[in-house]
N, C-alpha and C. Protein backbone atom coordinates (compact mmCIF):
# COMPACT_ATOMS: atom_id res chain seq x y z
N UNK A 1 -8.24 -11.92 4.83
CA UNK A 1 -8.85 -10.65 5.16
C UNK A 1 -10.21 -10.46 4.53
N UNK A 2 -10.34 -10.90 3.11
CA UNK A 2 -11.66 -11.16 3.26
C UNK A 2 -12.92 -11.50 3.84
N UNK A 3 -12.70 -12.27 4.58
CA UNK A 3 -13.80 -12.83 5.39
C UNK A 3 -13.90 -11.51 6.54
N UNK A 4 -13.36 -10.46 6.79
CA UNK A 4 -13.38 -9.67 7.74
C UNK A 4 -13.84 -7.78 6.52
N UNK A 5 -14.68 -7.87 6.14
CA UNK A 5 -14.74 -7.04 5.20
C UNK A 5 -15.17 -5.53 5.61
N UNK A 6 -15.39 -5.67 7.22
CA UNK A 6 -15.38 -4.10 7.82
C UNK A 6 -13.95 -3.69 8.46
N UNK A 7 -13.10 -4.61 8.33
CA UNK A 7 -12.07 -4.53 8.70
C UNK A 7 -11.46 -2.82 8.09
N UNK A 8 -10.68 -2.04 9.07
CA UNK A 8 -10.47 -0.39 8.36
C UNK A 8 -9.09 -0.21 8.87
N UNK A 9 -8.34 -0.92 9.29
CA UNK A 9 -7.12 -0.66 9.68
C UNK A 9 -6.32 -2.23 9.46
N UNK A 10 -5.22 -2.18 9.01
CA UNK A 10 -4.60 -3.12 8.50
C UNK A 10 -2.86 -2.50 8.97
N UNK A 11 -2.25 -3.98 9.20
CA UNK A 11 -0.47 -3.19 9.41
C UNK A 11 0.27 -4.65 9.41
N UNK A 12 1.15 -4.63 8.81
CA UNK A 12 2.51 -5.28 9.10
C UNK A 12 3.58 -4.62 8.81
N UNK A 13 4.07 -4.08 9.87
CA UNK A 13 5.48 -3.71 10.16
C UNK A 13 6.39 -4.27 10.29
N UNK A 14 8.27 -3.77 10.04
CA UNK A 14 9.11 -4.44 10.28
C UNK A 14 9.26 -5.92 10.46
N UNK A 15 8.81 -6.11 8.95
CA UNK A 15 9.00 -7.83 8.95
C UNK A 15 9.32 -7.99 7.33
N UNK A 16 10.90 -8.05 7.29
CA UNK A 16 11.71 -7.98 6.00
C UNK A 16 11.69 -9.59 5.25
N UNK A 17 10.67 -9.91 6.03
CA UNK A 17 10.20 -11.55 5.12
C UNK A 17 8.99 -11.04 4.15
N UNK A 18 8.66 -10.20 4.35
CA UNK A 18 7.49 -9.94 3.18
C UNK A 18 7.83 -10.19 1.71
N UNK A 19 8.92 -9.81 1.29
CA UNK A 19 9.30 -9.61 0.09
C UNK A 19 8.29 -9.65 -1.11
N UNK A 20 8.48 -10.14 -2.58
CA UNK A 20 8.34 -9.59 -3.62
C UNK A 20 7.14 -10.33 -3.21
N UNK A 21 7.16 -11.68 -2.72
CA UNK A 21 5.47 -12.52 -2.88
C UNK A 21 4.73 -11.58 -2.37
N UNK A 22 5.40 -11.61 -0.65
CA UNK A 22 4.45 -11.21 0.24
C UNK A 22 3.59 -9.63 -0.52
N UNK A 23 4.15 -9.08 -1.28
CA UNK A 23 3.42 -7.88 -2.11
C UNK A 23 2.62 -8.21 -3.06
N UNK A 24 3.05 -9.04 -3.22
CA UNK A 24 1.54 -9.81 -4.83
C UNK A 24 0.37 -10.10 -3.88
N UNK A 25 0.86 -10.99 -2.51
CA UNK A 25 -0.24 -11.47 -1.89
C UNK A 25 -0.76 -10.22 -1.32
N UNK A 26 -0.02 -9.66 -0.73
CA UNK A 26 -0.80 -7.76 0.05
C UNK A 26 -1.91 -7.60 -1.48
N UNK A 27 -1.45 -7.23 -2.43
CA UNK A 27 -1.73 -6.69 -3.71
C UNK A 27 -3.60 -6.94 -3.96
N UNK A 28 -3.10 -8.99 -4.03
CA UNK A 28 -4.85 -9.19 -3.87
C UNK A 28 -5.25 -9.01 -3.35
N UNK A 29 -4.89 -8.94 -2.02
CA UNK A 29 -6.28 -8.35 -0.95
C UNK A 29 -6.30 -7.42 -0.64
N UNK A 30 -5.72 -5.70 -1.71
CA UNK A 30 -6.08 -4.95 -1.57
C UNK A 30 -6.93 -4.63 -3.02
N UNK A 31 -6.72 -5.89 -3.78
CA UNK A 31 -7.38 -5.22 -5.00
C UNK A 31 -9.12 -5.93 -4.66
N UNK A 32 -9.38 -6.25 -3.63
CA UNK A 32 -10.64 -6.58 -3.51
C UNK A 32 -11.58 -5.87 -2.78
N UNK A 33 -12.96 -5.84 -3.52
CA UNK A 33 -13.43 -4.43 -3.22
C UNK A 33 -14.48 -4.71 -2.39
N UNK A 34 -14.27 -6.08 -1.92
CA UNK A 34 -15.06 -5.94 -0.31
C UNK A 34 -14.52 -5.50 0.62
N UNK A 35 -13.40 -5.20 0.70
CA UNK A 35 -12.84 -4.18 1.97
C UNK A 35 -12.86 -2.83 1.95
N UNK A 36 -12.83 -2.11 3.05
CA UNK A 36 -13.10 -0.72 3.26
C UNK A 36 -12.21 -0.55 4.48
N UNK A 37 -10.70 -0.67 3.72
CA UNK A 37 -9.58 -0.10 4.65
C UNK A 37 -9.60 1.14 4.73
N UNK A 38 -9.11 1.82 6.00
CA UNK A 38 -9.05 3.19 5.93
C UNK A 38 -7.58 3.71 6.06
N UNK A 39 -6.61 2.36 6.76
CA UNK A 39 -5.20 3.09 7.15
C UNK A 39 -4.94 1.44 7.11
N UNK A 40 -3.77 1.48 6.02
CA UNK A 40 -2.49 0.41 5.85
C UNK A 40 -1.29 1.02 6.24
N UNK A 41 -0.78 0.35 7.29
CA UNK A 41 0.75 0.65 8.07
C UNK A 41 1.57 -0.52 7.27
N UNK A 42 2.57 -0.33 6.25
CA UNK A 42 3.63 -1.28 6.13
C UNK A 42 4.91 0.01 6.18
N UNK A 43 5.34 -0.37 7.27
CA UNK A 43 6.49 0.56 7.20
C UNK A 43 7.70 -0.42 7.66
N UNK A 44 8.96 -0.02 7.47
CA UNK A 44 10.39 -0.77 8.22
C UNK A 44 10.18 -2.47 7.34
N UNK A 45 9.85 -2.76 6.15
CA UNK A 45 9.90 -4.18 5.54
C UNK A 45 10.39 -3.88 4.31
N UNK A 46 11.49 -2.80 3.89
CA UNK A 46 12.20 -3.33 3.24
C UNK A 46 11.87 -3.04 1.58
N UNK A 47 10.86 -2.50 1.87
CA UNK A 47 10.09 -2.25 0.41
C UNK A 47 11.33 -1.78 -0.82
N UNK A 48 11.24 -1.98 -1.78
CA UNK A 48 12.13 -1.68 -2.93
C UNK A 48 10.48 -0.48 -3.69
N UNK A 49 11.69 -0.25 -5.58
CA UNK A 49 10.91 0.61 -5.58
C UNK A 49 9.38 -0.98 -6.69
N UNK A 50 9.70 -1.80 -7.33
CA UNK A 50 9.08 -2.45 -7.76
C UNK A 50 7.82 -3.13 -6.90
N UNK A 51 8.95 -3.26 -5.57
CA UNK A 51 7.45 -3.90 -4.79
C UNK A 51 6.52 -2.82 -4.07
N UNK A 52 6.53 -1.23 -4.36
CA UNK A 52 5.81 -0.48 -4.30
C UNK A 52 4.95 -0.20 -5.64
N UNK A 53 5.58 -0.19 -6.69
CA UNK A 53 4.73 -0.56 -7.92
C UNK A 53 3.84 -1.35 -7.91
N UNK A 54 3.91 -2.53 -7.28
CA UNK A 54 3.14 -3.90 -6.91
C UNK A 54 1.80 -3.26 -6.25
N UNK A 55 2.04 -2.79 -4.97
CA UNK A 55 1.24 -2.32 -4.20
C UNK A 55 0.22 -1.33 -4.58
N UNK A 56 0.96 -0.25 -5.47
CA UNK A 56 0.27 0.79 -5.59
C UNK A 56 -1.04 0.05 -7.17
N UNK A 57 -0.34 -0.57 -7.74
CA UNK A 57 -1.26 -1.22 -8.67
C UNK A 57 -2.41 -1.47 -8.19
N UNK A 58 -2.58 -1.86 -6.72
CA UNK A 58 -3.68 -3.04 -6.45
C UNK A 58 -4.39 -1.68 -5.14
N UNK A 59 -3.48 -0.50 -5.20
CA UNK A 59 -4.29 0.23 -4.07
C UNK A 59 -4.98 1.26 -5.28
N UNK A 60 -4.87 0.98 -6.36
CA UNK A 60 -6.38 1.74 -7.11
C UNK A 60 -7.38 1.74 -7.21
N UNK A 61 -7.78 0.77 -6.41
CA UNK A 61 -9.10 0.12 -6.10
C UNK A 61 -9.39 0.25 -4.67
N UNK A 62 -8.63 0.74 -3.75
CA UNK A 62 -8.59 0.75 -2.46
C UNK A 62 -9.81 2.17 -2.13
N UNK A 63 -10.53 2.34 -2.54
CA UNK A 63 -11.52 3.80 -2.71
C UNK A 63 -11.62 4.45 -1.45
N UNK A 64 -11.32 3.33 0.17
CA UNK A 64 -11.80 4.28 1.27
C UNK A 64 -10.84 4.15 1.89
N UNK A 65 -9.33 4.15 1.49
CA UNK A 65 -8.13 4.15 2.04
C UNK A 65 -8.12 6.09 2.22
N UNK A 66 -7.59 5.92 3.85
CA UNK A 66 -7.06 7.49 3.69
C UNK A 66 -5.72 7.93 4.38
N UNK A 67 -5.07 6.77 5.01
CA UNK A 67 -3.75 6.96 5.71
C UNK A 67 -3.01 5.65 4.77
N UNK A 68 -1.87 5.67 4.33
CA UNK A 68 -0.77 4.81 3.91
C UNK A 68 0.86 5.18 4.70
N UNK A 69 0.94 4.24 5.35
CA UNK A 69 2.28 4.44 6.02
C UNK A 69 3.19 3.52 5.37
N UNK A 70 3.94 4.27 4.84
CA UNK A 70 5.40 3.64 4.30
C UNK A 70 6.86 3.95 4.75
N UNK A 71 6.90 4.19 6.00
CA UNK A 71 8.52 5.13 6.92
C UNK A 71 8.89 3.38 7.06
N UNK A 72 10.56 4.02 7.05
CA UNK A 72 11.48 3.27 6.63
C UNK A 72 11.51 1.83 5.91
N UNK A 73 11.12 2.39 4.39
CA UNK A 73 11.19 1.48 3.23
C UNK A 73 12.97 2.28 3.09
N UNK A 74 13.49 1.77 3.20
CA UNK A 74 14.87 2.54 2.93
C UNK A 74 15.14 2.36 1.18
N UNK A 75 14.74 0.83 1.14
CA UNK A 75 14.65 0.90 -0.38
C UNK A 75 14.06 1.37 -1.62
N UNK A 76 12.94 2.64 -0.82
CA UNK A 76 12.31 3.03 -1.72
C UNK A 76 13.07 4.38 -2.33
N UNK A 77 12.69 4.47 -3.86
CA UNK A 77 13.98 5.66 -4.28
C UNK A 77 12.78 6.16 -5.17
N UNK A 78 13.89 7.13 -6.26
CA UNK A 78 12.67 8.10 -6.66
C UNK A 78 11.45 7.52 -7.55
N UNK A 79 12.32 5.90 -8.21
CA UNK A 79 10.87 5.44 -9.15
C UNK A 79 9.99 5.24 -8.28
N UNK A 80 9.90 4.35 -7.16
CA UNK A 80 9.14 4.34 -6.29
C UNK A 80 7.70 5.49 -5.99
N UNK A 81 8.69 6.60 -5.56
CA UNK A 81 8.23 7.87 -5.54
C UNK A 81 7.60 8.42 -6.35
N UNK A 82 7.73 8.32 -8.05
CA UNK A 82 6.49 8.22 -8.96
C UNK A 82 5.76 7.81 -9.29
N UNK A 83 6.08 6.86 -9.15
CA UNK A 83 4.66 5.70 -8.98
C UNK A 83 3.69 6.16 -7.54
N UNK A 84 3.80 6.39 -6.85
CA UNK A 84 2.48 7.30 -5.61
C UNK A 84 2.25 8.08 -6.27
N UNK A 85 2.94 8.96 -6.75
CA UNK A 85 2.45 10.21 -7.87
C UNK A 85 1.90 9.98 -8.16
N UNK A 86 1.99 9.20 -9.37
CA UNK A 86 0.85 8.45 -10.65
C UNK A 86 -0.46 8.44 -9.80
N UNK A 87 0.01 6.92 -8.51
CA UNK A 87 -1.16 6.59 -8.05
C UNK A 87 -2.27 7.62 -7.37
N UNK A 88 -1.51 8.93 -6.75
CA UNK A 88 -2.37 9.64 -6.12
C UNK A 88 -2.64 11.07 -7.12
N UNK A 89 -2.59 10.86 -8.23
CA UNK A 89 -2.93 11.94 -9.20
C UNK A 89 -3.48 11.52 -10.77
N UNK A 90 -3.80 10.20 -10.45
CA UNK A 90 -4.34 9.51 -11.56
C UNK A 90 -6.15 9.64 -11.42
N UNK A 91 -6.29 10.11 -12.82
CA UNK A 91 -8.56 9.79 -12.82
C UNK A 91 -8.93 9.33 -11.40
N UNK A 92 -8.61 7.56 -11.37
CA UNK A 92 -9.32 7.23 -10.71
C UNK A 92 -8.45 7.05 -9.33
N UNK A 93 -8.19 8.22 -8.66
CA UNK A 93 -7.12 8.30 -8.18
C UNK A 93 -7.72 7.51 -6.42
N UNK A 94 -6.44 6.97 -5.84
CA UNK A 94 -6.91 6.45 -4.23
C UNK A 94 -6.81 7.28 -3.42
N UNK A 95 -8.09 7.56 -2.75
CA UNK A 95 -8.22 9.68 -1.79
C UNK A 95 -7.35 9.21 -0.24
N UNK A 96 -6.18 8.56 -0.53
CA UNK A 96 -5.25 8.51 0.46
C UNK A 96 -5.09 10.62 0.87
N UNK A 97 -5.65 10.57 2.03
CA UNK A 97 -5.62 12.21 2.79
C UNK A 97 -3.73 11.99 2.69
N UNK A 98 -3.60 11.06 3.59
CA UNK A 98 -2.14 11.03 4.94
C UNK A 98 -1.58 9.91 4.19
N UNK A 99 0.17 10.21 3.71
CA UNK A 99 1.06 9.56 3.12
C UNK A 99 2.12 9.43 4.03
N UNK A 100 2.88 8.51 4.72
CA UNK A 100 3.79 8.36 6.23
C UNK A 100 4.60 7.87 5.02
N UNK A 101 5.57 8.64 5.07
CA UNK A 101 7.37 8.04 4.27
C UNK A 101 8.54 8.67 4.52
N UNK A 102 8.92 8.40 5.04
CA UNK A 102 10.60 9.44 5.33
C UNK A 102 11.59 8.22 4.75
């Protein structure tokens, strides 16, 4: 994804092969600040609450993110759920507008 650095919309859905890697690997290429995503869709893969920890680590740097879709992470529970907290009420917080999670 680098090499595509106007790239503003990003998604992989319902694909429960992602697991713990596939979130380290999401992770770096959201912690790189040649991109200017505006809306990441990972919804229906299964997410736990650690491999949202993962994610949200590396979306602090994400500065022109403003939609995050996360509907049906079934595995996500309430740590999960504080950790977006953190992430979207921290200093240098990510101005995610639109949060998708049921």
């Amino acid at each position: 994804l680098t090499g595509y650095p106007y790239l503003e919309e990003f998604g992989v859905s319902e694909n429960n092969l992602i697991g713990r890697d596939g979130c380290e690997s999401l992770g770096t290429i959201f912690r790189s600040s040649a991109l200017y995503l505006k809306e990441v869709v990972l919804c229906g893969n299964d997410f736990d609450d650690e491999d949202l920890q993962t994610l949200a680590t590396a979306l602090t740097n994400a500065t022109t993110l403003q939609s995050l879709w996360l509907s049906s992470n079934r595995s996500i529970a309430a740590a999960g759920l504080r950790t977006l907290s953190q992430l979207f009420s921290s200093a240098s917080a990510c101005p995610v507008e639109t949060l998708h999670i049921e």
